[in-house]
C-alpha atoms as a PDB file:
ATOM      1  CA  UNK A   1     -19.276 -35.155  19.594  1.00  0.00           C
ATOM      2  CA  UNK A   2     -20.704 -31.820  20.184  1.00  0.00           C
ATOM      3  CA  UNK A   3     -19.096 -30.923  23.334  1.00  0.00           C
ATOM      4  CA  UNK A   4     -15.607 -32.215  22.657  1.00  0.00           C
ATOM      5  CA  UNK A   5     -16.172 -29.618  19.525  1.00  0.00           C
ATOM      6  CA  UNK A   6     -17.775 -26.961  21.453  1.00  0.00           C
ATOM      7  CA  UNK A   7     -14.650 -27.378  24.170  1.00  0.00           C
ATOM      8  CA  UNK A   8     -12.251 -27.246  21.588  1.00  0.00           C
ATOM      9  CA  UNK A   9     -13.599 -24.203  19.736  1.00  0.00           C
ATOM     10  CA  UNK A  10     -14.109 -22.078  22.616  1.00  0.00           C
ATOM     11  CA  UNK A  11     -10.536 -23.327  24.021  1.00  0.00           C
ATOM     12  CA  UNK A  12      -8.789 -21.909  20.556  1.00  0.00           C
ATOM     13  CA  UNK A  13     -10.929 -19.512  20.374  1.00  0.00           C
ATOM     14  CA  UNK A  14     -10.333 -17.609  23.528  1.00  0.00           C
ATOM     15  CA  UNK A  15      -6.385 -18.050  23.038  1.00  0.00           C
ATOM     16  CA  UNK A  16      -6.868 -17.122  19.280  1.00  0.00           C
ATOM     17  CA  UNK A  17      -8.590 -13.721  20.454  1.00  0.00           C
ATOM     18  CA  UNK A  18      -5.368 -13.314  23.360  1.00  0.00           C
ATOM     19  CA  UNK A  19      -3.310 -13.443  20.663  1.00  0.00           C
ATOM     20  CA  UNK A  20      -4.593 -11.317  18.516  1.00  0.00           C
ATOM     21  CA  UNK A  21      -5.598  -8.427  21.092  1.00  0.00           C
ATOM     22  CA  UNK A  22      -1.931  -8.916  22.489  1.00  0.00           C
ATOM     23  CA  UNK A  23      -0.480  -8.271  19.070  1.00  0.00           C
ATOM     24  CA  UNK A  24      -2.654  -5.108  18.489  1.00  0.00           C
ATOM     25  CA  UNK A  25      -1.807  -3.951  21.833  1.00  0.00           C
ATOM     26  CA  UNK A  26       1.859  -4.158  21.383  1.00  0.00           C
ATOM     27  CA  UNK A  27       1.379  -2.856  17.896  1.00  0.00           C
ATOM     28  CA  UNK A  28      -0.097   0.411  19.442  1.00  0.00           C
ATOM     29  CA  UNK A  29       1.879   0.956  22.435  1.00  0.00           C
ATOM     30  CA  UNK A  30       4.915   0.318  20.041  1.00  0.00           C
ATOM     31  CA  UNK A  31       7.030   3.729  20.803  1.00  0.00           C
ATOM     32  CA  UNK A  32       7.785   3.795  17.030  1.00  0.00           C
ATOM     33  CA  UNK A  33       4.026   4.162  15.942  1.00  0.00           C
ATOM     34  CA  UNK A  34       3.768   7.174  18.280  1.00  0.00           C
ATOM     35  CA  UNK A  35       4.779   9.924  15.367  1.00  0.00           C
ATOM     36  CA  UNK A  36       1.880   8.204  12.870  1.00  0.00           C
ATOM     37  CA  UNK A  37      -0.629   7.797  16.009  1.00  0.00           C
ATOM     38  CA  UNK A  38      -0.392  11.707  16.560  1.00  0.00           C
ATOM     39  CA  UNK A  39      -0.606  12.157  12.955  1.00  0.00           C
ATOM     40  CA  UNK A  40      -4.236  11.000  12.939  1.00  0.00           C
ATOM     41  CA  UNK A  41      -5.271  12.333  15.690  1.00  0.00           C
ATOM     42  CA  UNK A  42      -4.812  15.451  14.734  1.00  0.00           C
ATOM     43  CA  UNK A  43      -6.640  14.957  11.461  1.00  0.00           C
ATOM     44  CA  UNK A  44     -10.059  16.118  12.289  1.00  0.00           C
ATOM     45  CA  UNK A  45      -9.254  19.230  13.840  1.00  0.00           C
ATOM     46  CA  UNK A  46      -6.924  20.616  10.321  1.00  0.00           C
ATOM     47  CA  UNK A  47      -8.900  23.043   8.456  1.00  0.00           C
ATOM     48  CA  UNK A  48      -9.365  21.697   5.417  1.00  0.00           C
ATOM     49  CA  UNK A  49     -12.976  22.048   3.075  1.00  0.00           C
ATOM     50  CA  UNK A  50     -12.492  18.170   1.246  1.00  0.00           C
ATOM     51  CA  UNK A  51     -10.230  15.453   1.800  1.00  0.00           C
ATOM     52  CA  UNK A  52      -6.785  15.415   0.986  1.00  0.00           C
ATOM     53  CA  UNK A  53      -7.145  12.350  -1.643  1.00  0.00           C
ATOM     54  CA  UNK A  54     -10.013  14.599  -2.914  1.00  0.00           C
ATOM     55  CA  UNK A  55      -7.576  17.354  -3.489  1.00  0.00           C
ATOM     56  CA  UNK A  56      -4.592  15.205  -5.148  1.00  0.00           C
ATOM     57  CA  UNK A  57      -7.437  14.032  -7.892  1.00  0.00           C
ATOM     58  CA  UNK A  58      -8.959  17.422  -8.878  1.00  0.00           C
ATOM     59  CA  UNK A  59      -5.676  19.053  -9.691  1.00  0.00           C
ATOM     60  CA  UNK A  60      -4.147  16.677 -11.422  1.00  0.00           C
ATOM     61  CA  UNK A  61      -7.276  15.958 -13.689  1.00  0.00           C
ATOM     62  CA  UNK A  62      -8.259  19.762 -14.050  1.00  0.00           C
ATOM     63  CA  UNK A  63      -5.337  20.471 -15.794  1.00  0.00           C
ATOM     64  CA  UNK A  64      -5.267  17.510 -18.268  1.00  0.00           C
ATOM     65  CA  UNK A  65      -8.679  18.557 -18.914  1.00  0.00           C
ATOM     66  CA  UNK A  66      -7.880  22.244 -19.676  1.00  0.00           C
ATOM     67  CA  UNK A  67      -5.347  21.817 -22.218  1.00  0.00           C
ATOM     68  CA  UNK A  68      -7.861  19.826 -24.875  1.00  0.00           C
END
């Protein structure tokens, strides 16, 4: 019982993990991706002092705040 289950869950195993790393390798060697790829790689060298999601939260709750 234990090696017909041990052959059988490294068989699907192995071709579950082709799959997947197939599908994540097409998905970023897809030529449309390429624009969003450079996107992020660019992201740590942009000179900013606090992240952008930081940024879209302080402004828009300063100036609730300021008018009570």
């Amino acid at each position: 019982m234990y090696d017909s289950l041990s052959n059988f869950a490294q068989t699907w195993g192995m071709i579950i993990f082709i799959v997947l790393f197939a599908a994540a390798a097409v998905y970023a060697f897809w030529p449309k991706n390429q624009d969003k790829f450079d996107e992020a790689a660019r992201v740590p060298l942009e000179d900013a002092d606090r992240p952008a999601a930081a940024e879209d939260r302080s402004s828009g709750a300063d100036k609730d705040r300021s008018h009570d």
